[in-house]
PDB file of N, CA and C in Angstrom:
ATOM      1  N   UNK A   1      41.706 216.681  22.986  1.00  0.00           N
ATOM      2  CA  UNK A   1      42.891 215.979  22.547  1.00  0.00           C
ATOM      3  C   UNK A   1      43.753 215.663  23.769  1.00  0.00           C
ATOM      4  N   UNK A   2      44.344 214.419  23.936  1.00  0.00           N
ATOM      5  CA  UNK A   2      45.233 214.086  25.281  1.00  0.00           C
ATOM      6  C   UNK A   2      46.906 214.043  24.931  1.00  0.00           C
ATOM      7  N   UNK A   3      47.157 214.367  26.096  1.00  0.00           N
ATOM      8  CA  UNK A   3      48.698 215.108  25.847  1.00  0.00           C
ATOM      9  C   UNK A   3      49.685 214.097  24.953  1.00  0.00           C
ATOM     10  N   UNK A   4      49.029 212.813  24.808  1.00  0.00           N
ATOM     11  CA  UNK A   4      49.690 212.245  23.378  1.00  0.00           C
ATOM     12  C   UNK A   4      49.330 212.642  22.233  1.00  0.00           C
ATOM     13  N   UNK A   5      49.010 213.074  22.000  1.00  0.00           N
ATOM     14  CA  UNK A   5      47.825 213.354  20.940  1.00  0.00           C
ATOM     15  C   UNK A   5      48.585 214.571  20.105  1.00  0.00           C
ATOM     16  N   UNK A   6      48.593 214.348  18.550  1.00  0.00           N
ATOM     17  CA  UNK A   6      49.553 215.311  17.753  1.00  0.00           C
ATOM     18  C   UNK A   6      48.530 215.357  16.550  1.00  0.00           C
ATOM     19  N   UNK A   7      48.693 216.793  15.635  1.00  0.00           N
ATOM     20  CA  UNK A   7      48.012 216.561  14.648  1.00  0.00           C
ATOM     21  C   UNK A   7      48.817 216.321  13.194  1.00  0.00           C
ATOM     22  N   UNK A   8      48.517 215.621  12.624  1.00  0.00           N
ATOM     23  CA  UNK A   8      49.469 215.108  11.240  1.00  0.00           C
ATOM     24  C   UNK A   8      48.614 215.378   9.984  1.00  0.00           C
ATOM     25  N   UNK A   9      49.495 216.314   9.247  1.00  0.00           N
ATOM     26  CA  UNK A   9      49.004 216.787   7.777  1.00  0.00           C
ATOM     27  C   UNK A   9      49.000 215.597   6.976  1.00  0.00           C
ATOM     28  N   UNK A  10      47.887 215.334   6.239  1.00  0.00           N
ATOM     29  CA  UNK A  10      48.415 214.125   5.150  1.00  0.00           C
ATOM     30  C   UNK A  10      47.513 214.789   3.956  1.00  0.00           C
ATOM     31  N   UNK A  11      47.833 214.407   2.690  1.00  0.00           N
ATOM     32  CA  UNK A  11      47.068 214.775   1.587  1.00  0.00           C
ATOM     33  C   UNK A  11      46.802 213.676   1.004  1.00  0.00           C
ATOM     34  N   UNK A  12      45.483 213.559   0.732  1.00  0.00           N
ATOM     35  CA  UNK A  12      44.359 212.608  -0.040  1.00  0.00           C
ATOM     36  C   UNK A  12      43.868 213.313  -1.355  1.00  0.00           C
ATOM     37  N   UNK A  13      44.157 212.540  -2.918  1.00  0.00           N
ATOM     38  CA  UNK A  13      43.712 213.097  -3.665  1.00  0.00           C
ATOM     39  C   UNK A  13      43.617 214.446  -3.710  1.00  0.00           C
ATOM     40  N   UNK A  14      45.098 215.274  -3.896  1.00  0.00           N
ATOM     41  CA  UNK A  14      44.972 216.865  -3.819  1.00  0.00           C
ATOM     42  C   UNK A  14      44.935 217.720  -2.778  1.00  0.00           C
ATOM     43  N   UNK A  15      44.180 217.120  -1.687  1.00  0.00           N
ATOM     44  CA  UNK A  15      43.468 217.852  -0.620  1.00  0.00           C
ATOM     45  C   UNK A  15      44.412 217.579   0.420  1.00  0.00           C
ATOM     46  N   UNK A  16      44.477 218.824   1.069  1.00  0.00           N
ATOM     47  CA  UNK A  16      45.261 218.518   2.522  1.00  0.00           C
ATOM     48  C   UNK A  16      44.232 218.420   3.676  1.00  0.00           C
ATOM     49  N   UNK A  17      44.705 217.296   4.632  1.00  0.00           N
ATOM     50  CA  UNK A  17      44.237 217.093   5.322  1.00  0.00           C
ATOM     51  C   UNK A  17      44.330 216.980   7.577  1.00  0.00           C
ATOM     52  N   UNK A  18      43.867 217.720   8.250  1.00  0.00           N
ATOM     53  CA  UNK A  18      44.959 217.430   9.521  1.00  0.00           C
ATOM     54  C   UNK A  18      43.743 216.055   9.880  1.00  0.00           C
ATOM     55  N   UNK A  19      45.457 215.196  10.353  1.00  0.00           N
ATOM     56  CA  UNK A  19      44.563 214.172  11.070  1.00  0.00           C
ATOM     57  C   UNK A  19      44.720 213.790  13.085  1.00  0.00           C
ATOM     58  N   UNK A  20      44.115 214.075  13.669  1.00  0.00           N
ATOM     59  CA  UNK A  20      44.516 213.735  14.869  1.00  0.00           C
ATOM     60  C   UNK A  20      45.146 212.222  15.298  1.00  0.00           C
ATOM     61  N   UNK A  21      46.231 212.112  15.602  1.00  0.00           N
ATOM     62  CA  UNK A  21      47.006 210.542  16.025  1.00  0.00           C
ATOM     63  C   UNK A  21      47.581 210.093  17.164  1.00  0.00           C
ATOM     64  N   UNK A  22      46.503 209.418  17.890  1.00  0.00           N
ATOM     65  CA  UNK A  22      48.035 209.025  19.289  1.00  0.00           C
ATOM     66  C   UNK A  22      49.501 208.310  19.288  1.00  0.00           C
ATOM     67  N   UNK A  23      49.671 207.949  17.536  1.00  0.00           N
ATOM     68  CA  UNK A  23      50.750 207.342  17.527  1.00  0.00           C
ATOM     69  C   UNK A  23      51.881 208.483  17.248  1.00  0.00           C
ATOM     70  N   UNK A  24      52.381 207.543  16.374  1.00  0.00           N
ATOM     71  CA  UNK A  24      53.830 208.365  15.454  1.00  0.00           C
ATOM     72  C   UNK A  24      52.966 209.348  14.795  1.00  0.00           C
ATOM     73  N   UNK A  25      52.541 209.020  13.614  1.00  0.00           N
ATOM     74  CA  UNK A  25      51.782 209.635  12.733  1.00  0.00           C
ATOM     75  C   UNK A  25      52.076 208.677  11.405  1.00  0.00           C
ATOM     76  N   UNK A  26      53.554 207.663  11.489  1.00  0.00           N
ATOM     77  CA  UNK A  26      53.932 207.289  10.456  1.00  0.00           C
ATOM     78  C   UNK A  26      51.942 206.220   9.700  1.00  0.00           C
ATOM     79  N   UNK A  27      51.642 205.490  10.450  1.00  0.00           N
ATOM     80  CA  UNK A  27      50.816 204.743  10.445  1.00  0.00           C
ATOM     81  C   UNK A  27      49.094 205.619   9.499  1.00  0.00           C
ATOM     82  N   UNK A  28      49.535 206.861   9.976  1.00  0.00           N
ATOM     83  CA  UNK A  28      48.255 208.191   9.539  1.00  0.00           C
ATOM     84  C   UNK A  28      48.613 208.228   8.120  1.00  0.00           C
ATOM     85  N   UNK A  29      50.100 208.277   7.856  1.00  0.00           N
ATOM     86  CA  UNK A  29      50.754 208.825   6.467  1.00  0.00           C
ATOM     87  C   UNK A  29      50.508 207.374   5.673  1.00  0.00           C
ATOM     88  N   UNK A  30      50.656 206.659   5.986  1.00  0.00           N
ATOM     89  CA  UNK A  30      51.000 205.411   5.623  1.00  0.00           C
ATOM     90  C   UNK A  30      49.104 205.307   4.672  1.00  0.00           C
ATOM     91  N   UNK A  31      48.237 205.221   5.805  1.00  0.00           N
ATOM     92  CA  UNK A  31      46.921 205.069   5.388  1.00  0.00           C
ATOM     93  C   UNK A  31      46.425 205.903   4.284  1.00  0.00           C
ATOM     94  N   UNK A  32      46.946 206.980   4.478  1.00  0.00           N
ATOM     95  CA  UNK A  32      46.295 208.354   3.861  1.00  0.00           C
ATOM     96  C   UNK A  32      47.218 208.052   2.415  1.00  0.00           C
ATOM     97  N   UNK A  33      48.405 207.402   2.441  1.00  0.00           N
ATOM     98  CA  UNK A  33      48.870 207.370   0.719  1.00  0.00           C
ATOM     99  C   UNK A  33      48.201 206.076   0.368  1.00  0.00           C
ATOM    100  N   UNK A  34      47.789 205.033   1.027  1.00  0.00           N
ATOM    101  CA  UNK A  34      47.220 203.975   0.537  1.00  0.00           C
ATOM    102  C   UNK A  34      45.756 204.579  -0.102  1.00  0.00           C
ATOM    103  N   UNK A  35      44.849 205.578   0.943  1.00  0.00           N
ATOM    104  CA  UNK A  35      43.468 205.451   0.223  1.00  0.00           C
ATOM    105  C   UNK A  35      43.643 206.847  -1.370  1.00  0.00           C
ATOM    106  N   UNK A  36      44.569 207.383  -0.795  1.00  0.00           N
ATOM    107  CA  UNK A  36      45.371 208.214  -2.012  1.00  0.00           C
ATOM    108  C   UNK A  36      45.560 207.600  -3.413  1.00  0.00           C
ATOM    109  N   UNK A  37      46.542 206.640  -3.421  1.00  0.00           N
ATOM    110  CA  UNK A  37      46.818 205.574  -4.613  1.00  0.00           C
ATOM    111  C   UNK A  37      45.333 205.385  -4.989  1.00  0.00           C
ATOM    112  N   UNK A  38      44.446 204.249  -4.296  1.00  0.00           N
ATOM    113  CA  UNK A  38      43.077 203.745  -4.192  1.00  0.00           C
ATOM    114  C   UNK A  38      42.403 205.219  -5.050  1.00  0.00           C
ATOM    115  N   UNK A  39      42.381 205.866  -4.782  1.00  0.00           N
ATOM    116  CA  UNK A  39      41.408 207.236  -5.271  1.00  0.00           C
ATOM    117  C   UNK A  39      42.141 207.400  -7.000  1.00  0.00           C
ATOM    118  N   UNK A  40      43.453 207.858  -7.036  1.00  0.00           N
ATOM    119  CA  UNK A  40      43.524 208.170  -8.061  1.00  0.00           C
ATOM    120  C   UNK A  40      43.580 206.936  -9.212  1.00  0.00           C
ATOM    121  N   UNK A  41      43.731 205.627  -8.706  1.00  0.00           N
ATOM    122  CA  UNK A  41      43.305 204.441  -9.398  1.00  0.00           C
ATOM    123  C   UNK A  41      42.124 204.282 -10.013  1.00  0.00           C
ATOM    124  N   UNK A  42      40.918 204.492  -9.378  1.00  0.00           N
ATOM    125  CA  UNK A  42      39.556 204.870  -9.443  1.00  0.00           C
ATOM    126  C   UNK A  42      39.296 205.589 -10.694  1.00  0.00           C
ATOM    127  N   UNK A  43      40.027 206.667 -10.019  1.00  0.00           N
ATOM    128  CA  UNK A  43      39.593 208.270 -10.602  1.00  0.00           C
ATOM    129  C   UNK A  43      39.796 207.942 -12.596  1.00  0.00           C
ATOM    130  N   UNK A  44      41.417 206.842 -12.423  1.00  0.00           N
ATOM    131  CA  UNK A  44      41.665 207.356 -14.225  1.00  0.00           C
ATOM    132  C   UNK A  44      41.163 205.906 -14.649  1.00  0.00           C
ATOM    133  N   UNK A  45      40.221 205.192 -13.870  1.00  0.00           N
ATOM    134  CA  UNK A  45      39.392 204.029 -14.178  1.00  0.00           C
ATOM    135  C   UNK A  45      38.020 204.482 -14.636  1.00  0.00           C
ATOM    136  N   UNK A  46      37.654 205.934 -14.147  1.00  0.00           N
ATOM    137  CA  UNK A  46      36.719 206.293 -13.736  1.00  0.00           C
ATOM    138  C   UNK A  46      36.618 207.874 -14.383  1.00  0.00           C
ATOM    139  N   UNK A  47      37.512 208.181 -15.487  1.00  0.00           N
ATOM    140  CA  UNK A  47      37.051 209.709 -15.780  1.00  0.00           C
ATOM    141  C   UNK A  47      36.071 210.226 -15.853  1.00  0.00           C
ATOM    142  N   UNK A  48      36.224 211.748 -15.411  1.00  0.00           N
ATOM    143  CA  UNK A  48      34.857 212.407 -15.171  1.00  0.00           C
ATOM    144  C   UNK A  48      34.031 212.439 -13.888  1.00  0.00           C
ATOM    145  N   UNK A  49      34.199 211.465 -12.977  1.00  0.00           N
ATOM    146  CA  UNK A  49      33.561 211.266 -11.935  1.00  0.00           C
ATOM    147  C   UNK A  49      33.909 212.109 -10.684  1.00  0.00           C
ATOM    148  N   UNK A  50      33.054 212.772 -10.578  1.00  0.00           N
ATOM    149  CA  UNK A  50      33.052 213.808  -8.922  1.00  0.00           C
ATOM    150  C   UNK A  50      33.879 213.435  -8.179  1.00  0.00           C
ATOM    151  N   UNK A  51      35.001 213.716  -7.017  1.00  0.00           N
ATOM    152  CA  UNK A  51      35.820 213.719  -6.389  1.00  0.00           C
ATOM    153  C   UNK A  51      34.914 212.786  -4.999  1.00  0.00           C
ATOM    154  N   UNK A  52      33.781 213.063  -5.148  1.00  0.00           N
ATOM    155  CA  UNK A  52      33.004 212.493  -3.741  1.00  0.00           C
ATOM    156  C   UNK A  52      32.372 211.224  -3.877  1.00  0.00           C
ATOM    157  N   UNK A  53      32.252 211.071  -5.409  1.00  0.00           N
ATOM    158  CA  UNK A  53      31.852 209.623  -6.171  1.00  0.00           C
ATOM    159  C   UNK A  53      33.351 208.726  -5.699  1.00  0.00           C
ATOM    160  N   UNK A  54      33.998 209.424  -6.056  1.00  0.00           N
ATOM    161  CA  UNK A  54      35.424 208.861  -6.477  1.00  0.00           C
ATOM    162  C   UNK A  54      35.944 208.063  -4.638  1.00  0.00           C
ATOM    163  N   UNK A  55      35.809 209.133  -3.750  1.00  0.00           N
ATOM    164  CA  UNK A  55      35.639 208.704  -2.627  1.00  0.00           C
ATOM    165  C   UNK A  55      35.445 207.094  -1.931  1.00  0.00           C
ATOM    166  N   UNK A  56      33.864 207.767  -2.479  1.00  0.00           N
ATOM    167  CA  UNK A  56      32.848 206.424  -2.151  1.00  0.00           C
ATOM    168  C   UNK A  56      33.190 205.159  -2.479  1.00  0.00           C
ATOM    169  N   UNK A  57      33.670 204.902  -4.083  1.00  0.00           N
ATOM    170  CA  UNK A  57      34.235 203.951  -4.527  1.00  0.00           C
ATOM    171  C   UNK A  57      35.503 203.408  -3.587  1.00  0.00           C
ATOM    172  N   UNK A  58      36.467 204.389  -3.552  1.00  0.00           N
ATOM    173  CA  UNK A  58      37.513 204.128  -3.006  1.00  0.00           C
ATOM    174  C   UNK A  58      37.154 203.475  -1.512  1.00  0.00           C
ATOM    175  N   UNK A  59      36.147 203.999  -0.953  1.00  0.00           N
ATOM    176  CA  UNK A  59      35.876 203.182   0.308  1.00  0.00           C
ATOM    177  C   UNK A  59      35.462 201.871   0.129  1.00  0.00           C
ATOM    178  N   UNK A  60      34.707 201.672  -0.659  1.00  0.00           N
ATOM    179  CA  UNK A  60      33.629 200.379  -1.037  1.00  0.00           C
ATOM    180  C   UNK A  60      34.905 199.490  -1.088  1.00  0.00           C
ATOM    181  N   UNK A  61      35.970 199.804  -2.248  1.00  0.00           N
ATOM    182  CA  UNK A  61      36.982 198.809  -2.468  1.00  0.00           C
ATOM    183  C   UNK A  61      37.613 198.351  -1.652  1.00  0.00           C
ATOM    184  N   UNK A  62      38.140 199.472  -0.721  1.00  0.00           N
ATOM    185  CA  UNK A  62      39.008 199.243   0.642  1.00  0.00           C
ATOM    186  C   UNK A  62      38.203 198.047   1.690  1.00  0.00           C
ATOM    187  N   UNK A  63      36.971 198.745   1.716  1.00  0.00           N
ATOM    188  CA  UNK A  63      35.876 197.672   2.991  1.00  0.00           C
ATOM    189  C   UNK A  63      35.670 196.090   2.133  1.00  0.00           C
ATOM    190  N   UNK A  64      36.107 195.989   0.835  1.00  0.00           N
ATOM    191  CA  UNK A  64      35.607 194.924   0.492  1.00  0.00           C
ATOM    192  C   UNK A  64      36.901 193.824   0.503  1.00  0.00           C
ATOM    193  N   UNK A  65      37.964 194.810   0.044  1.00  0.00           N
ATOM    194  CA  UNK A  65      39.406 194.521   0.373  1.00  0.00           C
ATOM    195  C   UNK A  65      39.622 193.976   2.017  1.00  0.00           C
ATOM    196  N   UNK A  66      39.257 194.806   3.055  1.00  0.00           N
ATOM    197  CA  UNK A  66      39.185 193.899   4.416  1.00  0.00           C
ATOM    198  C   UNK A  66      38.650 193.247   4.432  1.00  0.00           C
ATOM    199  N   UNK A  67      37.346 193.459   4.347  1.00  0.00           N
ATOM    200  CA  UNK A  67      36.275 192.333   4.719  1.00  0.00           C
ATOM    201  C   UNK A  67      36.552 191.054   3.723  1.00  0.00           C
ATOM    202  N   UNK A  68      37.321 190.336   3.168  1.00  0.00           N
ATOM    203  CA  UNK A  68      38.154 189.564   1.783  1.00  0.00           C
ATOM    204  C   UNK A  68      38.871 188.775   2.549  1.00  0.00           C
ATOM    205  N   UNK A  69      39.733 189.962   3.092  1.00  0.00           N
ATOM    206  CA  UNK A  69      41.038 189.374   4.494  1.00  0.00           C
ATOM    207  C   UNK A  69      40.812 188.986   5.295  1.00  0.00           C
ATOM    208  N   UNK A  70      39.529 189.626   6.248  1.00  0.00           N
ATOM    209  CA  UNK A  70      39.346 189.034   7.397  1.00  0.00           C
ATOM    210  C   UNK A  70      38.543 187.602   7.170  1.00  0.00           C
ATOM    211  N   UNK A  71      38.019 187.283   6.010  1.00  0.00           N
ATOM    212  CA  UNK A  71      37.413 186.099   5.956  1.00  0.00           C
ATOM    213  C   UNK A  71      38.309 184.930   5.633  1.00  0.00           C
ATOM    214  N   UNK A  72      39.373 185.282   5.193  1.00  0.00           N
ATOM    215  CA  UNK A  72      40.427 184.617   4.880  1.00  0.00           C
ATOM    216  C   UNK A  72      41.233 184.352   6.338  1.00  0.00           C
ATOM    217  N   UNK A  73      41.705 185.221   7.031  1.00  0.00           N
ATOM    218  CA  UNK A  73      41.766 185.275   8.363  1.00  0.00           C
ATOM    219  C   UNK A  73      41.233 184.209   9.025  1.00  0.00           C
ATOM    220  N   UNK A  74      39.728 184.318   9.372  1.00  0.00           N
ATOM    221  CA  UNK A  74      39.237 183.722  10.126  1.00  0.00           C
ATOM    222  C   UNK A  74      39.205 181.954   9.408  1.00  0.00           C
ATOM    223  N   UNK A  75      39.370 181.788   8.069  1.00  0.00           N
ATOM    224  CA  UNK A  75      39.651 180.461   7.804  1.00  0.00           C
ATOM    225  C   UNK A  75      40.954 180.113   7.874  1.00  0.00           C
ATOM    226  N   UNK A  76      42.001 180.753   8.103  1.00  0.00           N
ATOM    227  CA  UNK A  76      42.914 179.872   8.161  1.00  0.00           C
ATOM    228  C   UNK A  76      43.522 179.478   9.675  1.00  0.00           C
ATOM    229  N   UNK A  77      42.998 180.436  10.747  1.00  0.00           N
ATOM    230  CA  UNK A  77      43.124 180.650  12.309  1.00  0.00           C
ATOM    231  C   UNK A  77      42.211 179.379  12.393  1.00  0.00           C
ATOM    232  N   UNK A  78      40.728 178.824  11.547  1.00  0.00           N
ATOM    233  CA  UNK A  78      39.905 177.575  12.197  1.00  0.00           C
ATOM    234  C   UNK A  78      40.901 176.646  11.699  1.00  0.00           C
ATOM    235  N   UNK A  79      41.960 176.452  10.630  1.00  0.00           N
ATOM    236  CA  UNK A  79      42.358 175.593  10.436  1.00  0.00           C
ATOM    237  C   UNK A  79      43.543 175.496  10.882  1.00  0.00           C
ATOM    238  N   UNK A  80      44.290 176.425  11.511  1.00  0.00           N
ATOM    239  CA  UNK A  80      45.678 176.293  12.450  1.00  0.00           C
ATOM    240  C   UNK A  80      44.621 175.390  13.577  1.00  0.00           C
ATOM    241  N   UNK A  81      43.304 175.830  14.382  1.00  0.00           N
ATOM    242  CA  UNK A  81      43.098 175.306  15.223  1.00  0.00           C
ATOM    243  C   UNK A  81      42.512 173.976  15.070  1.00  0.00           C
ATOM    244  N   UNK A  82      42.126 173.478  14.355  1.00  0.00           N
ATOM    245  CA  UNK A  82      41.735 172.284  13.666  1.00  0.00           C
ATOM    246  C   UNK A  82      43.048 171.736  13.682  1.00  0.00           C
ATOM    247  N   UNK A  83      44.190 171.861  13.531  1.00  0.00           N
ATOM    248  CA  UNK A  83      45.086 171.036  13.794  1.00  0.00           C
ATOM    249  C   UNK A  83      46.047 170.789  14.851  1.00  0.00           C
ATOM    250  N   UNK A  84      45.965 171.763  15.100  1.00  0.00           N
ATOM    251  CA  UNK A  84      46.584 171.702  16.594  1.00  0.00           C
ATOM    252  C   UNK A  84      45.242 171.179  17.780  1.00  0.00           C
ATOM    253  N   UNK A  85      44.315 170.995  17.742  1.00  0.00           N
ATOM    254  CA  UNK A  85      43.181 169.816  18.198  1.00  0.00           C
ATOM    255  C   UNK A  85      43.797 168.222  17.780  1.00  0.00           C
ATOM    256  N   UNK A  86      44.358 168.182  16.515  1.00  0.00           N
ATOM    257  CA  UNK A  86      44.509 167.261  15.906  1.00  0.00           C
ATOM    258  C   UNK A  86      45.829 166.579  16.449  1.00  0.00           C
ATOM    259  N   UNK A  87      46.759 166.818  16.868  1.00  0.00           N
ATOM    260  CA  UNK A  87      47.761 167.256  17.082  1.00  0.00           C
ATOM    261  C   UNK A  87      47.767 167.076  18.602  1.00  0.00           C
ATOM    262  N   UNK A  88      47.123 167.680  19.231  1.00  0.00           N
ATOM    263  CA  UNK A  88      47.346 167.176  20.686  1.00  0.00           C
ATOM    264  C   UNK A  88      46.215 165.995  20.708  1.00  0.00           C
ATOM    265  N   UNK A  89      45.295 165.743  19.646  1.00  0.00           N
ATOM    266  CA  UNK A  89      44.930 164.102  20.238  1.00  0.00           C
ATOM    267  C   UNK A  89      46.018 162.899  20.158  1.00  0.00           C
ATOM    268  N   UNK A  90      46.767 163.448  18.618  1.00  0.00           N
ATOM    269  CA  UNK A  90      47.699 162.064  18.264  1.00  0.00           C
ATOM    270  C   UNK A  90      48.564 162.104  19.970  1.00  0.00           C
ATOM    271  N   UNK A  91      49.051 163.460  20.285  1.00  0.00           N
ATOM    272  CA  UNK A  91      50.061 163.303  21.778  1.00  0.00           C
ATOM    273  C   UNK A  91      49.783 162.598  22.397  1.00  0.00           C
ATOM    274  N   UNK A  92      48.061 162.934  22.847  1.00  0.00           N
ATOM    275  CA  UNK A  92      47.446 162.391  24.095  1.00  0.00           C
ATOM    276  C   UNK A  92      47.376 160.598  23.791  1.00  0.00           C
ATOM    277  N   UNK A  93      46.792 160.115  22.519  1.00  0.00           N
ATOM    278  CA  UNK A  93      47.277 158.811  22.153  1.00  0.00           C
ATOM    279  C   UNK A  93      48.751 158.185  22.582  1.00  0.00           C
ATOM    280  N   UNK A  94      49.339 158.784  21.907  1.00  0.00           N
ATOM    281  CA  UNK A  94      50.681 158.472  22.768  1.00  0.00           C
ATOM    282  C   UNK A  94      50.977 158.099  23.802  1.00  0.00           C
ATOM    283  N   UNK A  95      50.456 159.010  24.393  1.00  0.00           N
ATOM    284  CA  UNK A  95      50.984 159.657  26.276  1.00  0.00           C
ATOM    285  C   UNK A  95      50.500 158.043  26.925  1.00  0.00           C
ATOM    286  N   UNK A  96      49.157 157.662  26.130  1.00  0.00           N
ATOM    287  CA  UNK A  96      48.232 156.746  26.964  1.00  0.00           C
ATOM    288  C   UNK A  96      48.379 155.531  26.739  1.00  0.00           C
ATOM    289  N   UNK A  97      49.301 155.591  25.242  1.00  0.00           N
ATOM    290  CA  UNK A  97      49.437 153.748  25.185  1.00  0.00           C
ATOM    291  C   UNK A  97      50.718 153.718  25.449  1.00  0.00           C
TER     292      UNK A  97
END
């Protein structure tokens, strides 16, 4: 661990947890109540189901939840740049007549 380096309790579904953080920790707490919510959402979607089932799900949703965003991401960054291409041709038109 490097001398930034702190450990931060967070609890996930019941369980306490230490997490190692070079930040604040706010960002650790922050994550750990998001996949928290995510779990017990699951869980009363999902009665009966093992705590490690319950998990799994909760990951699947989260990775499908980014991977959602980042594709969304990456289309709207081609289309900021698609226009700002667009955008400095009309200039360059300009500039030249």
């Amino acid at each position: 661990m490097s001398k930034a380096s702190k450990v931060v309790r967070v609890s996930v579904f019941g369980r306490e947890y230490p997490v190692t953080t070079e930040g604040n920790g706010d960002s650790v707490g922050e994550v750990a109540s998001y996949v928290d919510r995510k779990m017990k959402e699951l869980s009363r979607e999902t009665e009966g189901l093992p705590s490690g089932r319950v998990a799994v799900l909760a990951c699947l949703n989260i990775a499908d939840e980014l991977l959602r965003l980042q594709k969304s991401e990456k289309k709207r960054r081609k289309a900021l740049v698609e226009r700002i291409d667009s955008l400095i041709g009309l200039i360059e038109q300009e500039l030249v007549s």
